[in-house]
N, C-alpha and C. Protein backbone atom coordinates (compact mmCIF):
# COMPACT_ATOMS: atom_id res chain seq x y z
N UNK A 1 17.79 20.05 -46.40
CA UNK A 1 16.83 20.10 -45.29
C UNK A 1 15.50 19.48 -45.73
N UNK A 2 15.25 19.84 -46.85
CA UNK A 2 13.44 19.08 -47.45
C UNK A 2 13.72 17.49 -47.52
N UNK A 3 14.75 16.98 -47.72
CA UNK A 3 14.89 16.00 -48.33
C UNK A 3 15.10 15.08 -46.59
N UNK A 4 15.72 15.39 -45.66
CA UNK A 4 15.47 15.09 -44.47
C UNK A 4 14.49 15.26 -44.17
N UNK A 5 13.51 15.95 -43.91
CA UNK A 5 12.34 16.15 -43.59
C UNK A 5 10.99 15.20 -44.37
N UNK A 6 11.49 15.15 -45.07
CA UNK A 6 11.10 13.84 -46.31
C UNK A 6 11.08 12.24 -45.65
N UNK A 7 12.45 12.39 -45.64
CA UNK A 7 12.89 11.21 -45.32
C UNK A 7 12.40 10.70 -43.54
N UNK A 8 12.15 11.92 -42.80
CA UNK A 8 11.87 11.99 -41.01
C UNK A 8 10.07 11.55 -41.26
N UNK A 9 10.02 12.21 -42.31
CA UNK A 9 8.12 11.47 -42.20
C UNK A 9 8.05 10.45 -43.38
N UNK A 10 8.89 9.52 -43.80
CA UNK A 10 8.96 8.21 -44.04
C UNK A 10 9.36 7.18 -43.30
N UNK A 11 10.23 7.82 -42.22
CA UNK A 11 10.82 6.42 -41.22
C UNK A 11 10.58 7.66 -40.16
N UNK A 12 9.70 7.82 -39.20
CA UNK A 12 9.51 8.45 -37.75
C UNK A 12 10.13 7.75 -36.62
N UNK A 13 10.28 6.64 -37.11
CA UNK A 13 11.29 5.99 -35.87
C UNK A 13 13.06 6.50 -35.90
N UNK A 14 13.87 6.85 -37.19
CA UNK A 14 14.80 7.01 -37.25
C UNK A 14 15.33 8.37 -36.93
N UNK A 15 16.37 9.00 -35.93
CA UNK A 15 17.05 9.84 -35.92
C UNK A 15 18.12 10.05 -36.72
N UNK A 16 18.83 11.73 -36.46
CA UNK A 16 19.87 12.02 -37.67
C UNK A 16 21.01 11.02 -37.69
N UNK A 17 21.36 10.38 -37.43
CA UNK A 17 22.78 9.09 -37.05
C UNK A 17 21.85 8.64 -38.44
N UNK A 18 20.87 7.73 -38.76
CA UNK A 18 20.67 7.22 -39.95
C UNK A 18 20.09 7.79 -40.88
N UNK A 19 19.28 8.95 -40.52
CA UNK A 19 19.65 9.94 -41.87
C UNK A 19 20.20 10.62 -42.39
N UNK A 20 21.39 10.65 -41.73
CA UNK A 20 22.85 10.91 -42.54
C UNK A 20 22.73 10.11 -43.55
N UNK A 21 22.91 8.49 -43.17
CA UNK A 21 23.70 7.70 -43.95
C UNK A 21 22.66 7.76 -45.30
N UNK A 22 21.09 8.19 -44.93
CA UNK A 22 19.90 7.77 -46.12
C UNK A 22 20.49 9.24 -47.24
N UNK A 23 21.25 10.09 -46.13
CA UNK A 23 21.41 11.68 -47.33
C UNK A 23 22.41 10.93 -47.78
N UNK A 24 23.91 10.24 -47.51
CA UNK A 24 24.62 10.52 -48.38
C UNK A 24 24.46 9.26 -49.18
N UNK A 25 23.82 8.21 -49.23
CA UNK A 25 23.29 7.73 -50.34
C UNK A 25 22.86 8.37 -51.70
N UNK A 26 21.79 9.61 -51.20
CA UNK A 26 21.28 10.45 -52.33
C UNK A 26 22.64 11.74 -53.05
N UNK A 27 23.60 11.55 -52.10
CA UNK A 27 24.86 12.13 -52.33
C UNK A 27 24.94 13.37 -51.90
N UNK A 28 24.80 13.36 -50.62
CA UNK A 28 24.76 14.68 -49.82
C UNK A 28 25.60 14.02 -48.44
N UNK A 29 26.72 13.96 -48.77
CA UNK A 29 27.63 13.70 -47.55
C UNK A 29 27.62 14.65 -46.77
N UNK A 30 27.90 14.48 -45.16
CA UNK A 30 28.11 15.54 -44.24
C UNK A 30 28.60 14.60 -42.85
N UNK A 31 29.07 15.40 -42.21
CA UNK A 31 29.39 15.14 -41.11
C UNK A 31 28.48 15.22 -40.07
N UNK A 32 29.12 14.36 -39.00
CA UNK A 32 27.77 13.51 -37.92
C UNK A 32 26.86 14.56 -37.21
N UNK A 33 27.77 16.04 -37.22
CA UNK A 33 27.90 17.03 -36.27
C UNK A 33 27.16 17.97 -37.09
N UNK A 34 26.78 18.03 -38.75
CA UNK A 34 26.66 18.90 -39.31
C UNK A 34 24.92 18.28 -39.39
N UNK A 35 24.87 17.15 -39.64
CA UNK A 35 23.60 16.25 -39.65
C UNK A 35 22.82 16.72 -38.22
N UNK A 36 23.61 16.57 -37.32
CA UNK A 36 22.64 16.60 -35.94
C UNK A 36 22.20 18.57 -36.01
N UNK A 37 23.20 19.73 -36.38
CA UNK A 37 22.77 20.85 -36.03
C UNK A 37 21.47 21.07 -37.36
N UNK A 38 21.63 20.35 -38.73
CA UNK A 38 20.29 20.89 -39.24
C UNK A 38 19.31 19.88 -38.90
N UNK A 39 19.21 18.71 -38.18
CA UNK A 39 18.22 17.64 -37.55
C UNK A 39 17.56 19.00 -36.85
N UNK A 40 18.27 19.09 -36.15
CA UNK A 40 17.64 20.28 -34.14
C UNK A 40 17.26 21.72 -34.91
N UNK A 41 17.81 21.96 -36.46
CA UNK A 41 17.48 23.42 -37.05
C UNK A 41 15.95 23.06 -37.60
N UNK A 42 15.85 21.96 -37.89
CA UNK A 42 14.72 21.61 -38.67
C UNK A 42 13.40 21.54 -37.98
N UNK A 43 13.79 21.42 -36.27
CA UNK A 43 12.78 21.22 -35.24
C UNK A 43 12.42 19.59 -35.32
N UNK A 44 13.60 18.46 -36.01
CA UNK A 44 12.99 17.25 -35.97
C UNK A 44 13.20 16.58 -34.51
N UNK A 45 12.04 15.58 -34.76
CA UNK A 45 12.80 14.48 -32.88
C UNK A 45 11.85 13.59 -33.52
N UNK A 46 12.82 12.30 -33.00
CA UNK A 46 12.18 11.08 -32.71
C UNK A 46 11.18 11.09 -31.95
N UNK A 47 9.46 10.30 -32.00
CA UNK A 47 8.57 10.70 -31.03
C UNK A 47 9.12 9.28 -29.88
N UNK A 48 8.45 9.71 -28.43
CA UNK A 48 9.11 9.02 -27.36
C UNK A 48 7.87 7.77 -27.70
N UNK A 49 8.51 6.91 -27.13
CA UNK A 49 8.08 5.70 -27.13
C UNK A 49 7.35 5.91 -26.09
N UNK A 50 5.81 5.16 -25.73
CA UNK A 50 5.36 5.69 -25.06
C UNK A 50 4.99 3.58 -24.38
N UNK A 51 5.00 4.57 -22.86
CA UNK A 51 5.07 3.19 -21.49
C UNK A 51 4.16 2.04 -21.69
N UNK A 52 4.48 1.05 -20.88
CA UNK A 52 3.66 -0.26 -21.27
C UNK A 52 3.10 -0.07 -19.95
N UNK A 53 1.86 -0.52 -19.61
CA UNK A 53 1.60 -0.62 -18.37
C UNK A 53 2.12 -2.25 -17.65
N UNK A 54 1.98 -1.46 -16.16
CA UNK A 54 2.94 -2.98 -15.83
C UNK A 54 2.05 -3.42 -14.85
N UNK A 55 1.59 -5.22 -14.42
CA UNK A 55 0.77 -5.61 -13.99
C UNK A 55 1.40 -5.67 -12.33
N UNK A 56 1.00 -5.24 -11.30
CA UNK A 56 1.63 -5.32 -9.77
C UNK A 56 2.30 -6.96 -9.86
N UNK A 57 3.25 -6.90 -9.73
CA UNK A 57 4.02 -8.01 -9.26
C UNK A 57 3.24 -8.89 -8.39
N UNK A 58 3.78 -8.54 -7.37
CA UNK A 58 3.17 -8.66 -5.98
C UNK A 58 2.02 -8.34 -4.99
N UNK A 59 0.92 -8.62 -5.08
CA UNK A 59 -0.24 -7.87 -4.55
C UNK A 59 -0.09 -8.54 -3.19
N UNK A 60 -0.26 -7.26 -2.17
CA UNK A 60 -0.48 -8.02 -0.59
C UNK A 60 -1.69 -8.84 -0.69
N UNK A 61 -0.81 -9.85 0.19
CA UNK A 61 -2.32 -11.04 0.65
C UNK A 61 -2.82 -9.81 1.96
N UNK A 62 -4.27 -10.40 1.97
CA UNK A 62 -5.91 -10.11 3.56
C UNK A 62 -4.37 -10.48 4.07
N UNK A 63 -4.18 -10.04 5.58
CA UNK A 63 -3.66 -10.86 6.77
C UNK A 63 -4.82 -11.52 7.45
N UNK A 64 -4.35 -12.34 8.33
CA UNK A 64 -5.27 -12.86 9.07
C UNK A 64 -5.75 -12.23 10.21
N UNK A 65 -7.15 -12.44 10.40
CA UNK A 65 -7.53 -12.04 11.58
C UNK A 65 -6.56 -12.39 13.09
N UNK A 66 -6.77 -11.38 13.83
CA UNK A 66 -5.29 -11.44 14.98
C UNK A 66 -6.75 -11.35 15.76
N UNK A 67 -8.00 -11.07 16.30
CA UNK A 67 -8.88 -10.56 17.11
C UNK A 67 -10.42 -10.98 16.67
N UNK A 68 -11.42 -10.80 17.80
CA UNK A 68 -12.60 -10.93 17.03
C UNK A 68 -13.15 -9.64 16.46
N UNK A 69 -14.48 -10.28 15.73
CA UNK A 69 -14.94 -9.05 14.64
C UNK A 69 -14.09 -8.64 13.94
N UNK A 70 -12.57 -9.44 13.09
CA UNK A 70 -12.08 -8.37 12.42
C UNK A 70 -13.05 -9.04 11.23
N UNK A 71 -13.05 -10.47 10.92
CA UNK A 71 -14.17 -11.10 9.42
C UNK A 71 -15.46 -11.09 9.73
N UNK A 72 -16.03 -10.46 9.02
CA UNK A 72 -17.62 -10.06 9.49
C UNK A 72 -18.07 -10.98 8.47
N UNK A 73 -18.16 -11.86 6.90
CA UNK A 73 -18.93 -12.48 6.64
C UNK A 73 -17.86 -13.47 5.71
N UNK A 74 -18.26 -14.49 5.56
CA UNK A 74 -17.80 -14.97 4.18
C UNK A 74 -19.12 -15.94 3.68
N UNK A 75 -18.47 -15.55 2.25
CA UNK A 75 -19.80 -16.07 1.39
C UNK A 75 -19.52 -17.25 0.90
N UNK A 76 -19.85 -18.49 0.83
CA UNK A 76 -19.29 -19.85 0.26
C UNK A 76 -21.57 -20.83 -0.02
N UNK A 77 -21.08 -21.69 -0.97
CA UNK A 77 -21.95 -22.28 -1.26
C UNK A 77 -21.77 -24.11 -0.49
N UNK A 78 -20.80 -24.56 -0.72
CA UNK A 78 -20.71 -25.68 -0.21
C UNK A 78 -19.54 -25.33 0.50
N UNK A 79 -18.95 -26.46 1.69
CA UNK A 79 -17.59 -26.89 1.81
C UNK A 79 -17.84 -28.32 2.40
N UNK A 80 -16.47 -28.49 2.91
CA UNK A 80 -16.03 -30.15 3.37
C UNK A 80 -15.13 -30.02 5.16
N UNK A 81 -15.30 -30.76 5.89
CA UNK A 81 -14.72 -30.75 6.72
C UNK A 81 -13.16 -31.46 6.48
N UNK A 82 -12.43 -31.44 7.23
CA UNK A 82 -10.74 -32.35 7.11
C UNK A 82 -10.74 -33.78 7.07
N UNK A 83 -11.91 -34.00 7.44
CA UNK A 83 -12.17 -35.60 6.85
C UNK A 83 -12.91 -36.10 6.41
N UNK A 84 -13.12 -34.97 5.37
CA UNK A 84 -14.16 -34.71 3.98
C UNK A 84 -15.94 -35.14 3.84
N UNK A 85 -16.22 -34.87 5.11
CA UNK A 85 -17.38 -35.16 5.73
C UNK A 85 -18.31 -33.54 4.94
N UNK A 86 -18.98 -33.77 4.39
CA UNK A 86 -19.79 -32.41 3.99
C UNK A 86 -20.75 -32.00 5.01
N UNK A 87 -20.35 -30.64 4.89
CA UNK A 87 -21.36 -29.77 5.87
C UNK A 87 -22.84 -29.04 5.14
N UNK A 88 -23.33 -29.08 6.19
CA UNK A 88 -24.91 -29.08 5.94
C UNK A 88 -25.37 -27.30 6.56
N UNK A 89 -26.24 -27.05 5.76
CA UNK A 89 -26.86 -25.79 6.02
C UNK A 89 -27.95 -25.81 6.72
């Protein structure tokens, strides 16, 4: 049990499936079943991987105005007309 517990805060990513195989290296063979009941006796766990945040896919577009007063301002510095004639303030 020390020597798992050893071994659980040298590799925190690994569960009992591969620290079996790190015990019976040190020559403490056991079975898969005998590994997992002193893993869960020992109070060990893998810590959870913790979430990525995820960026919205898809953000709704403004719809368009259907009526008046629904666009009350827009802010712009220059523009161009459709036959690129510049408009004047």
């Amino acid at each position: 049990m020390e020597r798992m517990k050893a071994l659980s805060a040298q590799y925190p990513r690994y569960g009992y499936r591969r620290m079996r195989i790190f015990l019976a290296r040190d020559g403490y063979a056991m079975s898969p079943g005998r590994a997992y009941r002193l893993w869960r006796l020992g109070g060990l766990q893998v810590p959870r991987k913790r979430g990525r945040k995820r960026v919205a896919a898809s953000r709704p577009r403004p719809q368009a105005p259907t009526g008046p007063n629904q666009v009350w301002s827009y802010d712009f510095v220059f523009d161009r007309c459709a036959n690129g004639q510049q408009l004047s303030a």
